[in-house]
C-alpha atoms as a PDB file:
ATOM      1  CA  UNK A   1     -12.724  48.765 -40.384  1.00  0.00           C
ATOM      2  CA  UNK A   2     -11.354  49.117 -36.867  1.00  0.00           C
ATOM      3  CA  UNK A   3     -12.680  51.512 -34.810  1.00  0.00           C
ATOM      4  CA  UNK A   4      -9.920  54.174 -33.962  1.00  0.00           C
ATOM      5  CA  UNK A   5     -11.251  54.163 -30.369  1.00  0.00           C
ATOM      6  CA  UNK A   6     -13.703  51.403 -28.455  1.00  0.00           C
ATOM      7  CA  UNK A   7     -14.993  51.954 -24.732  1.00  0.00           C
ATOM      8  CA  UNK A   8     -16.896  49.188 -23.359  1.00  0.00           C
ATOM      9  CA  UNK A   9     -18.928  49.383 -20.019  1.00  0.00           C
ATOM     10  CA  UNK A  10     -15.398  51.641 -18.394  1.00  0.00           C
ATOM     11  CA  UNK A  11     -15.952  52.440 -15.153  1.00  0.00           C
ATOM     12  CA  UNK A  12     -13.328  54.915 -13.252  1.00  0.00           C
ATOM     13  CA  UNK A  13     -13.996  54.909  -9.594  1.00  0.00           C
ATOM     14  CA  UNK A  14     -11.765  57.334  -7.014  1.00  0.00           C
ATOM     15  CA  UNK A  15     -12.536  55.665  -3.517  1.00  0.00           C
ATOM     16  CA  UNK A  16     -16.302  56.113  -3.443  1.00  0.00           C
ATOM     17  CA  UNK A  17     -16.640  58.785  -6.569  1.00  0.00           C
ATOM     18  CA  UNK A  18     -17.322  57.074  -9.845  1.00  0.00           C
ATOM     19  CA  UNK A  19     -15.894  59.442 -12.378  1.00  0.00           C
ATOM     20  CA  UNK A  20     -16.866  57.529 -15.356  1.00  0.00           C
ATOM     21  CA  UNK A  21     -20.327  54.981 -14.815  1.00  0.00           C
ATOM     22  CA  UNK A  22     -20.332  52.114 -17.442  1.00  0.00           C
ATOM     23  CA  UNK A  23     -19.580  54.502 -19.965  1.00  0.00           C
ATOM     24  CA  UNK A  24     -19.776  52.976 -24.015  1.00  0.00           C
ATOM     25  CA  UNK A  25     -18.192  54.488 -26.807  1.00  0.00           C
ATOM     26  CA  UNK A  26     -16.620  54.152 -30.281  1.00  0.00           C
ATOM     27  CA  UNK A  27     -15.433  56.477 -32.339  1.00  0.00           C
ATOM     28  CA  UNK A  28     -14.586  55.884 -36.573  1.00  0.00           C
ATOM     29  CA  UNK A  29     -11.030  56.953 -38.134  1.00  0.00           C
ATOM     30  CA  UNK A  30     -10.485  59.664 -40.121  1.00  0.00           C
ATOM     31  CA  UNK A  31     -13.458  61.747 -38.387  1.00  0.00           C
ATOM     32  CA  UNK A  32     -13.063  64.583 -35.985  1.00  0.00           C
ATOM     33  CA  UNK A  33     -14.599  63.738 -32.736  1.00  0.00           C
ATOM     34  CA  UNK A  34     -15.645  66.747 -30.090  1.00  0.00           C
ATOM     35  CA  UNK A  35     -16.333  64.705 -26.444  1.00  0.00           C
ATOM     36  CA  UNK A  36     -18.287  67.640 -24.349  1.00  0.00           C
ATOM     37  CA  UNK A  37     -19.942  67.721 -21.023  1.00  0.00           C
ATOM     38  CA  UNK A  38     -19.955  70.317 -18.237  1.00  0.00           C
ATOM     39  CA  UNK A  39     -16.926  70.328 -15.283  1.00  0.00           C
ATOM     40  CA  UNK A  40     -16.871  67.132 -13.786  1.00  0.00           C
ATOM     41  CA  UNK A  41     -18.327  64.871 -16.433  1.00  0.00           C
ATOM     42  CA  UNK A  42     -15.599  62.842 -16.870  1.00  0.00           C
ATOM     43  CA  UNK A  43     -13.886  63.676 -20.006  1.00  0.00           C
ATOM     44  CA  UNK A  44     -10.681  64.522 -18.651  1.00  0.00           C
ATOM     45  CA  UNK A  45     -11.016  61.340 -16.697  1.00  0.00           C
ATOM     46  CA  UNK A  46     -11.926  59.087 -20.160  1.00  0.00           C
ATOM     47  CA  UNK A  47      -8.985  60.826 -22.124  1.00  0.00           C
ATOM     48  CA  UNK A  48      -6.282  59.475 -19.137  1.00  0.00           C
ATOM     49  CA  UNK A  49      -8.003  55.897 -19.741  1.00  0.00           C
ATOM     50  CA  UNK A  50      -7.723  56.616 -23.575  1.00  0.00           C
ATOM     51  CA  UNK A  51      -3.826  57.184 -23.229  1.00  0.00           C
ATOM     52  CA  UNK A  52      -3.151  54.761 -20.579  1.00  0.00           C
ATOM     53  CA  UNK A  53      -2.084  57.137 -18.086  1.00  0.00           C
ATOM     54  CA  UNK A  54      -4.233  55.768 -15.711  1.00  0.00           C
ATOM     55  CA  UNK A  55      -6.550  52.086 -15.611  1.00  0.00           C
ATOM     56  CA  UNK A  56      -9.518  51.306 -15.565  1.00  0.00           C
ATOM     57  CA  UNK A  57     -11.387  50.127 -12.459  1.00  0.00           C
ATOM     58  CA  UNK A  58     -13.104  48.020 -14.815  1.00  0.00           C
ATOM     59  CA  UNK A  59     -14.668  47.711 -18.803  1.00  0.00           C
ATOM     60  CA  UNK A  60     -12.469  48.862 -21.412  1.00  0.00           C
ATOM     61  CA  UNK A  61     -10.706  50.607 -23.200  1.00  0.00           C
ATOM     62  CA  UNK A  62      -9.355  49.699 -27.498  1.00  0.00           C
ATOM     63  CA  UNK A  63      -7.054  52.150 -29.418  1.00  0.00           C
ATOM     64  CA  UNK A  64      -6.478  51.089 -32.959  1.00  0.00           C
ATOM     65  CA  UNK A  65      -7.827  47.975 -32.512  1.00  0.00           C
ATOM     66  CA  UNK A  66      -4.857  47.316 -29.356  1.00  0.00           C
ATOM     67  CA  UNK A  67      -5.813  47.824 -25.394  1.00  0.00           C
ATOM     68  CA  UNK A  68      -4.880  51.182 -24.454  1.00  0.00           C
ATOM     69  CA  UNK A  69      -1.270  52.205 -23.013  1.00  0.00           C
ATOM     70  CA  UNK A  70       1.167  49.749 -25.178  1.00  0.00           C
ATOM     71  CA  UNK A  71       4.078  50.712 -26.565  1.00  0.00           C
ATOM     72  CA  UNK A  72       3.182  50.252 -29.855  1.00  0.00           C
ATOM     73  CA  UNK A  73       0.763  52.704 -29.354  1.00  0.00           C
ATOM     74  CA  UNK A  74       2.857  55.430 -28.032  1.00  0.00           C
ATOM     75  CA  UNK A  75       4.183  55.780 -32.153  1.00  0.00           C
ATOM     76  CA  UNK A  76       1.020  55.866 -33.356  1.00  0.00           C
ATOM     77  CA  UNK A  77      -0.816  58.271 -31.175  1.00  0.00           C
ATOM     78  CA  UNK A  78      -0.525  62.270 -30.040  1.00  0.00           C
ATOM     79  CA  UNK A  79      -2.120  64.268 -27.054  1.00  0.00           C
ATOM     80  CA  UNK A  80      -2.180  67.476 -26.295  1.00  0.00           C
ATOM     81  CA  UNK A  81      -3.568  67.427 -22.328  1.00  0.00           C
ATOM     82  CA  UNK A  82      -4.595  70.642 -20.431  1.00  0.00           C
ATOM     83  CA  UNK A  83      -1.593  71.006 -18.303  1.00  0.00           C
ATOM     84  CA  UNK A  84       1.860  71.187 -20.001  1.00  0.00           C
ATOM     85  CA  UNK A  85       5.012  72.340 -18.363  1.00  0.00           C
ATOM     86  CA  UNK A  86       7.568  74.439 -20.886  1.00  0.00           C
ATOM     87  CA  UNK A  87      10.934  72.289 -21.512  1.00  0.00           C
ATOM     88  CA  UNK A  88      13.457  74.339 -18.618  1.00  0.00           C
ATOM     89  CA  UNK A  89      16.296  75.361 -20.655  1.00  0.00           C
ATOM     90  CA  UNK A  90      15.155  74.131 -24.107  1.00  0.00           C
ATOM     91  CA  UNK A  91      14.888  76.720 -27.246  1.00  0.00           C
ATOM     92  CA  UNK A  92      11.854  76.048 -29.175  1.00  0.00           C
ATOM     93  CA  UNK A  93      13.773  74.398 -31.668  1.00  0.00           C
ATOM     94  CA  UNK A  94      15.704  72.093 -29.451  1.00  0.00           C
ATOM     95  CA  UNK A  95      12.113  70.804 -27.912  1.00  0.00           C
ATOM     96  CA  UNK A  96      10.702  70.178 -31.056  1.00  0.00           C
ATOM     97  CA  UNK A  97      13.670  68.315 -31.962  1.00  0.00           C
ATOM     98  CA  UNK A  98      14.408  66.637 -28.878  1.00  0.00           C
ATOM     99  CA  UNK A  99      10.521  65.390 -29.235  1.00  0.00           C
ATOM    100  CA  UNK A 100      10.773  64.043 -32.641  1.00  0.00           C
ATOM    101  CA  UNK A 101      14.058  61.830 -31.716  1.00  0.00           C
ATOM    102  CA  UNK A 102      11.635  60.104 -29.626  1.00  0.00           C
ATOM    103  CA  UNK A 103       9.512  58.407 -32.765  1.00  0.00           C
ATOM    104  CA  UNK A 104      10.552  56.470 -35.805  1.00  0.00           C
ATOM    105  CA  UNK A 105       8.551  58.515 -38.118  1.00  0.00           C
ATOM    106  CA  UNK A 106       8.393  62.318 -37.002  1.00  0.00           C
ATOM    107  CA  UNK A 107       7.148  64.895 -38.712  1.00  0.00           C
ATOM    108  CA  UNK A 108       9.592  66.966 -40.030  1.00  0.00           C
ATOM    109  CA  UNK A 109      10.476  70.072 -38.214  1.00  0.00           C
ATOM    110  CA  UNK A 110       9.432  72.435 -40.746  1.00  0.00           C
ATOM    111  CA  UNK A 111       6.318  71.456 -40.734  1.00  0.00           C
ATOM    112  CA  UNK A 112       5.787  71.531 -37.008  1.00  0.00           C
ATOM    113  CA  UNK A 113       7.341  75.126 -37.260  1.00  0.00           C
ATOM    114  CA  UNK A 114       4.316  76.077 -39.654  1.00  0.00           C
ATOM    115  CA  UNK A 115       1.872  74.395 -37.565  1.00  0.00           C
ATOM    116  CA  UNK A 116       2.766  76.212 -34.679  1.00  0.00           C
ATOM    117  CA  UNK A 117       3.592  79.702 -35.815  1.00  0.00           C
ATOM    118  CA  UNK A 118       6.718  79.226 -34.131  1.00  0.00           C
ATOM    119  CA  UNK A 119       8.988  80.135 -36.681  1.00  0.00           C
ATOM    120  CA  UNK A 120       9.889  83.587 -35.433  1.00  0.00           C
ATOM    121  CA  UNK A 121      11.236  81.879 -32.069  1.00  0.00           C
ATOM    122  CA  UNK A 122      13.258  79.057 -32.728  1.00  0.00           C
ATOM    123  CA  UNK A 123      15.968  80.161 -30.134  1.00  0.00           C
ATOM    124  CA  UNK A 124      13.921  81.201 -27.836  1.00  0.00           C
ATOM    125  CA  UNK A 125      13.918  79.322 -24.617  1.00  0.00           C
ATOM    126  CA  UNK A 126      10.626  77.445 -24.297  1.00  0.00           C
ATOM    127  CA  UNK A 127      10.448  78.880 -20.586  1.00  0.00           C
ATOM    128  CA  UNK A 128       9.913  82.696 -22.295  1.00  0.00           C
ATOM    129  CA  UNK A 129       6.859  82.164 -24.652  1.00  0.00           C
ATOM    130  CA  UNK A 130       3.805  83.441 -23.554  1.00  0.00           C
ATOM    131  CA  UNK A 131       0.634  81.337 -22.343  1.00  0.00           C
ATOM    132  CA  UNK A 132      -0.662  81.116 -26.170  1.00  0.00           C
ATOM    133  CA  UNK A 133       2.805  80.150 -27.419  1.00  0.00           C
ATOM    134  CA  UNK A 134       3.329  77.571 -25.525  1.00  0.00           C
ATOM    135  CA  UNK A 135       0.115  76.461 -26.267  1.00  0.00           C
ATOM    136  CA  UNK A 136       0.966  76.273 -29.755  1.00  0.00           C
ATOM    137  CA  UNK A 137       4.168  74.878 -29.106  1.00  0.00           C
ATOM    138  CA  UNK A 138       2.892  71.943 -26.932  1.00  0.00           C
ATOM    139  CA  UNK A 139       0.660  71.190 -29.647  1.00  0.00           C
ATOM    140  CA  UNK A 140       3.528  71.046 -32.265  1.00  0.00           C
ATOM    141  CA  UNK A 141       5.263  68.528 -29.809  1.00  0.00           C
ATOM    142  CA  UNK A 142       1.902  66.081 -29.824  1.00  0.00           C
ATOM    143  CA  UNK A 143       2.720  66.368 -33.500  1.00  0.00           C
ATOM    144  CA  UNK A 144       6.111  65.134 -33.260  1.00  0.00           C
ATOM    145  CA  UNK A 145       5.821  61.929 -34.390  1.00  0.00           C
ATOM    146  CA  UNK A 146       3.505  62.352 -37.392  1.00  0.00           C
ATOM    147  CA  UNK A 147       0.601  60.227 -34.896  1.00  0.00           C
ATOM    148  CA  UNK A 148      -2.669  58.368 -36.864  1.00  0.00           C
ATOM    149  CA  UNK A 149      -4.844  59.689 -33.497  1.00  0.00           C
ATOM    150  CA  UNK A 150      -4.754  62.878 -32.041  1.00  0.00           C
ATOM    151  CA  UNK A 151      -6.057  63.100 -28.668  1.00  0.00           C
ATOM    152  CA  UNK A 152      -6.607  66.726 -27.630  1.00  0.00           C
ATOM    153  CA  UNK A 153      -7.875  67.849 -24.345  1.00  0.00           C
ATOM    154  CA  UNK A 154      -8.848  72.165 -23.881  1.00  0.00           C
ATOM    155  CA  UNK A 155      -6.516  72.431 -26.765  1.00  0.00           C
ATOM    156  CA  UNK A 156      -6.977  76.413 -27.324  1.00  0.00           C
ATOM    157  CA  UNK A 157      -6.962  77.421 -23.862  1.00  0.00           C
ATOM    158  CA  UNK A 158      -4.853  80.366 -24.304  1.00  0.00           C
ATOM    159  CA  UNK A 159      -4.720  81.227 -27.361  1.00  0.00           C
ATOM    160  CA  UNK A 160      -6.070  84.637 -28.813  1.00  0.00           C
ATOM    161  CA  UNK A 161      -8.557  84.471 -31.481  1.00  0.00           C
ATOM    162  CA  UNK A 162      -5.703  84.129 -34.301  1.00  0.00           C
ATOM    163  CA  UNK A 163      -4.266  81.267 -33.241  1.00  0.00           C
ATOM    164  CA  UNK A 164      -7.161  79.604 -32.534  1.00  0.00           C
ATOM    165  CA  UNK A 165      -8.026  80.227 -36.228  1.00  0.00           C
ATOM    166  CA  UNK A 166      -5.247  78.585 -37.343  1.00  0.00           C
ATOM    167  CA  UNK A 167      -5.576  75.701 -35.108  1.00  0.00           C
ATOM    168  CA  UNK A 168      -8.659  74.927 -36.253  1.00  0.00           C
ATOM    169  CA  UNK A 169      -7.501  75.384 -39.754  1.00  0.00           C
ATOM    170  CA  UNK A 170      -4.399  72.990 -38.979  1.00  0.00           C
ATOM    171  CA  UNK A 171      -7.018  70.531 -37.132  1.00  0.00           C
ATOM    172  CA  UNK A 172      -9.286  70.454 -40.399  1.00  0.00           C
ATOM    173  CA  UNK A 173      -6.409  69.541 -42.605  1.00  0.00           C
ATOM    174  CA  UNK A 174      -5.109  66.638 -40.222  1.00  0.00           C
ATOM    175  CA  UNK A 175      -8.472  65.363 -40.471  1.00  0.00           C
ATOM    176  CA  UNK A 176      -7.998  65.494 -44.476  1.00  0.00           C
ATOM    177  CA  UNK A 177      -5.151  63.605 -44.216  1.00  0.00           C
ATOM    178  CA  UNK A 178      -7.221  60.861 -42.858  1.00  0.00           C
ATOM    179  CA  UNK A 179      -5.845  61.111 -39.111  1.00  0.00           C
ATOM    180  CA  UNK A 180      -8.057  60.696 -36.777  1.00  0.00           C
ATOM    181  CA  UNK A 181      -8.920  63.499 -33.929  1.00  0.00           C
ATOM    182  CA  UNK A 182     -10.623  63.513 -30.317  1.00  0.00           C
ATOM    183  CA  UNK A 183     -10.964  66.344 -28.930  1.00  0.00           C
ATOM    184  CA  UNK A 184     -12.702  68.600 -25.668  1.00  0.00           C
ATOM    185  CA  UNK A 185     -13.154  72.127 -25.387  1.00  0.00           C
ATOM    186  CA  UNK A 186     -15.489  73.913 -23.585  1.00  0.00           C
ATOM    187  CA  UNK A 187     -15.673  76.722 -27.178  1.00  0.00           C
ATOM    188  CA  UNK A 188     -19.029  75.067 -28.249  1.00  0.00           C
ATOM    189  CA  UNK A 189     -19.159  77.278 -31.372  1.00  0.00           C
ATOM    190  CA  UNK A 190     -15.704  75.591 -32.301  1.00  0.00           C
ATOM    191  CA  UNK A 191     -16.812  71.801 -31.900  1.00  0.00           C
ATOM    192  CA  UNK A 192     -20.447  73.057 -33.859  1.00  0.00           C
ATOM    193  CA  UNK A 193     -18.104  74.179 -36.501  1.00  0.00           C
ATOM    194  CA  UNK A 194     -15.405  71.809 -36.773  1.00  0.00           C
ATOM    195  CA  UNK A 195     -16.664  68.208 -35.455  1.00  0.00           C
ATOM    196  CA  UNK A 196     -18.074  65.370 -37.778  1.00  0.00           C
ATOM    197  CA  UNK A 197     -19.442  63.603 -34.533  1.00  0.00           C
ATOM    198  CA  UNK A 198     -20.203  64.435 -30.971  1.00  0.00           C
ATOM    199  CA  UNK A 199     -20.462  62.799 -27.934  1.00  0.00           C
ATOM    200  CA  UNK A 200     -21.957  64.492 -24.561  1.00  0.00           C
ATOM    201  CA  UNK A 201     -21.385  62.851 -21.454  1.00  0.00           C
ATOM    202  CA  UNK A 202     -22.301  63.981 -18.102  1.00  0.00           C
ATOM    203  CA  UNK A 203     -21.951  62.750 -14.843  1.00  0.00           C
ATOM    204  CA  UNK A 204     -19.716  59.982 -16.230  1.00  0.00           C
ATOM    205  CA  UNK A 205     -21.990  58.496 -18.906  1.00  0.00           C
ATOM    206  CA  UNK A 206     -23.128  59.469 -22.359  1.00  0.00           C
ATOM    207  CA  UNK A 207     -26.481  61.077 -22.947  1.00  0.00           C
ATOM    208  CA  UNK A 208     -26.510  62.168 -26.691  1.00  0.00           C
ATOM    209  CA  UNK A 209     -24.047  61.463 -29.641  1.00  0.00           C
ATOM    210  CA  UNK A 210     -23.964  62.067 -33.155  1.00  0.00           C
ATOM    211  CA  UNK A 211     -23.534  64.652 -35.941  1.00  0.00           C
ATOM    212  CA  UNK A 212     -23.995  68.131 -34.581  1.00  0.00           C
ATOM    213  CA  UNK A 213     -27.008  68.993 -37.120  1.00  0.00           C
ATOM    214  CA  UNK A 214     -28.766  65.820 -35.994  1.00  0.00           C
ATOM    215  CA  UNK A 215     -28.068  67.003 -32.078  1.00  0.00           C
ATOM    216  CA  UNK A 216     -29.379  69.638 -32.477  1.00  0.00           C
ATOM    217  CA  UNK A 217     -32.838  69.119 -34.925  1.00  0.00           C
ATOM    218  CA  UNK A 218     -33.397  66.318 -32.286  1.00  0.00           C
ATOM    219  CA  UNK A 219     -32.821  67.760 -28.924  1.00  0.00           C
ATOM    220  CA  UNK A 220     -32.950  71.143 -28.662  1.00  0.00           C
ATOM    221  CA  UNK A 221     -36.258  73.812 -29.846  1.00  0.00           C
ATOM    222  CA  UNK A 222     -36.148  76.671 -32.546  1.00  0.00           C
ATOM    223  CA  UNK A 223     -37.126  80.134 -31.875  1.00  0.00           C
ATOM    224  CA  UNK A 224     -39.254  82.694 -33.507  1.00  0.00           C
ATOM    225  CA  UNK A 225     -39.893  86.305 -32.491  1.00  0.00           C
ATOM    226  CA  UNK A 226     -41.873  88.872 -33.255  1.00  0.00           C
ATOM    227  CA  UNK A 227     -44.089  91.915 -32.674  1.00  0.00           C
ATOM    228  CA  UNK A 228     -47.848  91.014 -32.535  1.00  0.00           C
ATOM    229  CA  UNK A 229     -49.613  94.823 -31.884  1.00  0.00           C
ATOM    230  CA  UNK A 230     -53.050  93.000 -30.984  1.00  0.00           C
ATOM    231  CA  UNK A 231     -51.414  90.318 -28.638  1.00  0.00           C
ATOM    232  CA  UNK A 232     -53.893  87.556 -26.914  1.00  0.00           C
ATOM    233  CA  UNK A 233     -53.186  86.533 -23.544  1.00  0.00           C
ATOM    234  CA  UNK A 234     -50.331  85.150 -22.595  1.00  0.00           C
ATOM    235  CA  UNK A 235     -51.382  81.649 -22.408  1.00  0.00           C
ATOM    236  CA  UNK A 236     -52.381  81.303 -25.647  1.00  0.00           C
ATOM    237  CA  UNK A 237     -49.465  81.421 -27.211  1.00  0.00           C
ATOM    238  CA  UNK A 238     -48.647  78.075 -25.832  1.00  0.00           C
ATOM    239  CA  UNK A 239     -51.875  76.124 -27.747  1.00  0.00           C
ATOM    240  CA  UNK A 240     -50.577  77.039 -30.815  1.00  0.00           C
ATOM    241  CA  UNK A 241     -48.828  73.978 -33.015  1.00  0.00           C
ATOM    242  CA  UNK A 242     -45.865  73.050 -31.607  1.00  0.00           C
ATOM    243  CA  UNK A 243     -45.287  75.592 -29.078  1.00  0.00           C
ATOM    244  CA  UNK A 244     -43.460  74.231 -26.019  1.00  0.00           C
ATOM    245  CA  UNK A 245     -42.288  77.281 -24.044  1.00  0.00           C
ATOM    246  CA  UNK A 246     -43.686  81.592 -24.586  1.00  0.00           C
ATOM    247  CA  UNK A 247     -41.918  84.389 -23.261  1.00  0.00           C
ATOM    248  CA  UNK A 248     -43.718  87.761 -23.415  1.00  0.00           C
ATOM    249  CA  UNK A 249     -41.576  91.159 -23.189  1.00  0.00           C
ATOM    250  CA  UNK A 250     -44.610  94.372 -24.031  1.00  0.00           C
ATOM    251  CA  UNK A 251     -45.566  94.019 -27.669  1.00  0.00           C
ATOM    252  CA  UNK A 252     -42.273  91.162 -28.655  1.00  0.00           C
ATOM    253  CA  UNK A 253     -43.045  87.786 -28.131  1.00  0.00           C
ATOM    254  CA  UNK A 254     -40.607  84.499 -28.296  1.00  0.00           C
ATOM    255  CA  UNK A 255     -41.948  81.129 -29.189  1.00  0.00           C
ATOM    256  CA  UNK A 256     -40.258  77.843 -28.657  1.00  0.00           C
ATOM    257  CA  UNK A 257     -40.867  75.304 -30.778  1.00  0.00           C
ATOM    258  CA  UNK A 258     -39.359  72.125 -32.406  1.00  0.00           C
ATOM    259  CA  UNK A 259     -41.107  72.674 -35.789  1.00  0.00           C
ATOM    260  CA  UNK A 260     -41.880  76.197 -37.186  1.00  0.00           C
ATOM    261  CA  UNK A 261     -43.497  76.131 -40.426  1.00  0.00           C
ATOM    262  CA  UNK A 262     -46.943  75.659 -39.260  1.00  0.00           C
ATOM    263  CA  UNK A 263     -46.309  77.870 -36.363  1.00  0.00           C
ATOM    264  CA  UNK A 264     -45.247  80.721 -38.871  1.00  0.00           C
ATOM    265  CA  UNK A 265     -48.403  80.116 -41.109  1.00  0.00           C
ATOM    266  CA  UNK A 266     -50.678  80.443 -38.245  1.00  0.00           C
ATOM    267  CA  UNK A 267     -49.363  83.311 -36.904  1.00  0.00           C
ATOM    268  CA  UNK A 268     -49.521  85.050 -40.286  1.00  0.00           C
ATOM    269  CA  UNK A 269     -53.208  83.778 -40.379  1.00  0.00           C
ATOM    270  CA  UNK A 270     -53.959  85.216 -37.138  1.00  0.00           C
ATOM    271  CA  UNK A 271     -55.192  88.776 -36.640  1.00  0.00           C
ATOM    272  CA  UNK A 272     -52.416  89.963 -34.065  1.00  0.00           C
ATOM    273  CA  UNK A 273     -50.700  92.006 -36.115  1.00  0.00           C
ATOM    274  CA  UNK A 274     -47.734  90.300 -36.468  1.00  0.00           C
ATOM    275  CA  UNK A 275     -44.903  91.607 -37.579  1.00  0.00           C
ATOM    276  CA  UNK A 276     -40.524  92.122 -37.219  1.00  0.00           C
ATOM    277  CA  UNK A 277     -40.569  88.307 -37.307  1.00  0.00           C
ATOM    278  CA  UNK A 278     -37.017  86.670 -36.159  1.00  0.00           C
ATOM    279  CA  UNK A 279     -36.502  82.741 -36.421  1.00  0.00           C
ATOM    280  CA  UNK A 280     -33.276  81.203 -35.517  1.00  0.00           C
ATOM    281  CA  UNK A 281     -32.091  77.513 -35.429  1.00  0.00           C
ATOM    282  CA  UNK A 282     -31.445  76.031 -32.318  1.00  0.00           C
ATOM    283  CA  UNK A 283     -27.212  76.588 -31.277  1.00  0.00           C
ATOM    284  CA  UNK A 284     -25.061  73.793 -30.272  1.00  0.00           C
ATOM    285  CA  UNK A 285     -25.548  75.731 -26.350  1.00  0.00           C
ATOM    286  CA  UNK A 286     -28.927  74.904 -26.126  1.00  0.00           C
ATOM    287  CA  UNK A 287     -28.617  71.336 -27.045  1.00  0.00           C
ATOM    288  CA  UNK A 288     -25.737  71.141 -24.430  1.00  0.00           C
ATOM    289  CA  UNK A 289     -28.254  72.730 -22.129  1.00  0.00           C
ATOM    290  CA  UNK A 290     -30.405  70.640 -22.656  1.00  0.00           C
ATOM    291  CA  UNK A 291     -28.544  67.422 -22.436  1.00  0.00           C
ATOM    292  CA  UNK A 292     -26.524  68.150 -19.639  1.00  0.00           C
ATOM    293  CA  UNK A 293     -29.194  68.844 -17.102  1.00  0.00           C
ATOM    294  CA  UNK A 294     -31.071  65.210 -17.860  1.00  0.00           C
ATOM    295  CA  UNK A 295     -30.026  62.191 -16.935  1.00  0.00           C
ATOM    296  CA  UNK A 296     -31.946  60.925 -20.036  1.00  0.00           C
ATOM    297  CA  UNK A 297     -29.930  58.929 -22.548  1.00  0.00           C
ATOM    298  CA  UNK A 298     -30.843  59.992 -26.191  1.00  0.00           C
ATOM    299  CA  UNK A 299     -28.175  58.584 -28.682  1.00  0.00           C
ATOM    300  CA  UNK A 300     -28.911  60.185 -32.270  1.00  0.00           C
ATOM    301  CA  UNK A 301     -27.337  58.641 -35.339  1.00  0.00           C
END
C-alpha cells in the first residue's frame, strides 16, 4: 500500500539554523497521526515541506505516493495551519462556498455546516466570529473539498472545551471513513486519546514513534505511593526491584519504577507499615518529558 506520507533524510536549513536534521518518516493511510515535540522542534517547519509551501534544502518529501506540492495534490489533500486570516467581507456561507468551487469533489455544504457548528451563522460575516469560530470555520474550509489527507497544525487553539469535543469527535469519524489525518497540538491528553501513532521529534529529528501505549510502557516509569508508618531511610527505597527514582514527603513516599508488581509484593512483605497505596500508569507528559530532553533516538513499533 502507499504510504500516505514518506520523509526521507529532509533537511530544512534557514541560513545557518537547521530546522529539520535528516529527519525520516512515514506515516500509513487511514490512521490518525499526532507529530509532537516542544517549540522549535520543527513540526511546523515539516508540515510547510508536507504541503509544499516551502522546499526542501535537501531529502524528501512523498504525499500519496507523488512529491509534495503538485497540483494534483492540492484535490486530494486539506490543512488546517495555525494562522488563518477570516475571508474580509465574506458571510460564513459565502466562504464555505466560495472554498468548495475551488475542488471537483467538495463536500457538500451541509455537511461542512455540521462539522463546524456553524449553522446558526451562515450570514454572518466571517470577519465577526469569535477566535473559536473561526477556528471552526477554517477547519470546515480544509474540508472543502472532501480531501483523502488532512494535515492539521494547533488545530483547537481557540476553541472552548465544547468545540474541542466535537472536533475530536468529527476527527475520529474522518478517520472511520478511511481518510487519513496528521496532526500537532501541544493538548497531549488529546493526541493520548485520539492518535493511532505518534511521532516525537525534537530539535529537528525524531526520537520516539509509535502507538501511544507502546510510548509510553517503553519510555516513561510508573508510580506508586503510599504511607509506610515505620519508614527506612531514605536510600533504601531505591534498592528495591525496579526502583529508579524515591521521593520522600513525612510518612508518603513515591516510587518510580518501570515494573510494579514485584515492587508492590515487596512492599507488602516488608514491615513498614504500608498502607493508602496509589499506583498510576505513566501519562503521555512524562513520556514527552522524557523524550524531549534526550537526544537519544528510541523508535518503538
Amino acid at each position: 500500500m502507499t504510504k500516505a506520507i514518506e520523509c526521507i533524510n529532509l533537511v530544512k536549513k534557514f541560513g545557518d539554523y537547521c530546522a529539520v536534521d535528516h529527519m525520516n518518516l512515514s506515516f500509513e493511510q487511514g490512521q490518525i497521526t499526532a507529530l509532537l515535540g516542544p517549540n522549535g522542534a520543527g513540526k511546523t517547519t515539516t508540515i510547510s515541506m508536507i504541503l509544499g509551501m516551502i522546499k526542501p534544502t535537501s531529502g524528501e518529501v512523498r504525499v500519496l505516493g507523488m512529491p509534495s506540492g503538485t497540483k494534483e495534490l492540492r484535490q486530494r489533500v486539506g490543512a488546517l495551519l495555525q494562522d488563518v486570516k477570516a475571508a474580509d467581507g465574506l458571510t460564513v456561507k459565502e466562504v464555505l462556498q466560495l472554498f468548495r468551487n475551488y475542488y471537483r469533489n467538495p463536500m457538500s455544504l451541509e455537511r461542512l455546516l455540521d462539522i463546524s457548528g456553524l449553522h446558526g451563522d451562515v450570514k454572518r460575516r466571517a470577519s465577526t466570529l469569535s477566535g473559536g469560530q473561526r477556528r471552526r470555520l477554517a477547519f470546515a474550509q480544509s474540508l472543502a473539498g472532501n480531501p483523502e489527507l488532512l494535515l492539521l497544525d494547533e488545530p483547537t487553539v481557540g476553541m472552548d472545551i465544547e468545540a474541542r469535543g466535537r472536533f475530536w469527535d468529527t476527527i475520529q469519524a474522518l478517520a472511520s471513513d478511511g481518510r487519513t489525518v496528521l496532526l500537532t497540538t501541544h493538548h497531549l491528553e488529546e493526541a493520548d486519546a485520539v492518535a493511532d501513532h505518534i511521532a516525537v521529534i525534537a530539535r529537528g529529528q525524531v526520537v520516539a514513534e509509535g502507538t501511544p501505549e507502546r510510548l509510553k510502557a517503553q519510555t516513561a516509569l510508573r508510580t506508586v505511593s503510599f504511607r509506610a508508618a515505620n519508614a527506612p531511610a531514605e536510600q533504601e527505597w531505591l534498592t528495591l526491584p525496579g526502583v529508579e527514582k524515591a521521593e520522600c514527603n513525612g510518612e508518603r513516599i513515591r516510587l518510580y519504577a518501570q515494573e510494579t508488581d514485584v515492587l508492590l509484593f515487596t512492599l507488602m512483605q516488608s514491615e513498614w507499615g504500608i498502607s493508602d497505596i496509589d499506583i498510576q500508569s505513566a501519562s503521555l507528559e512524562d513520556t514527552f518529558r522524557s523524550l524531549t530532553g534526550s537526544n537519544k533516538q528510541a523508535i518503538i513499533r
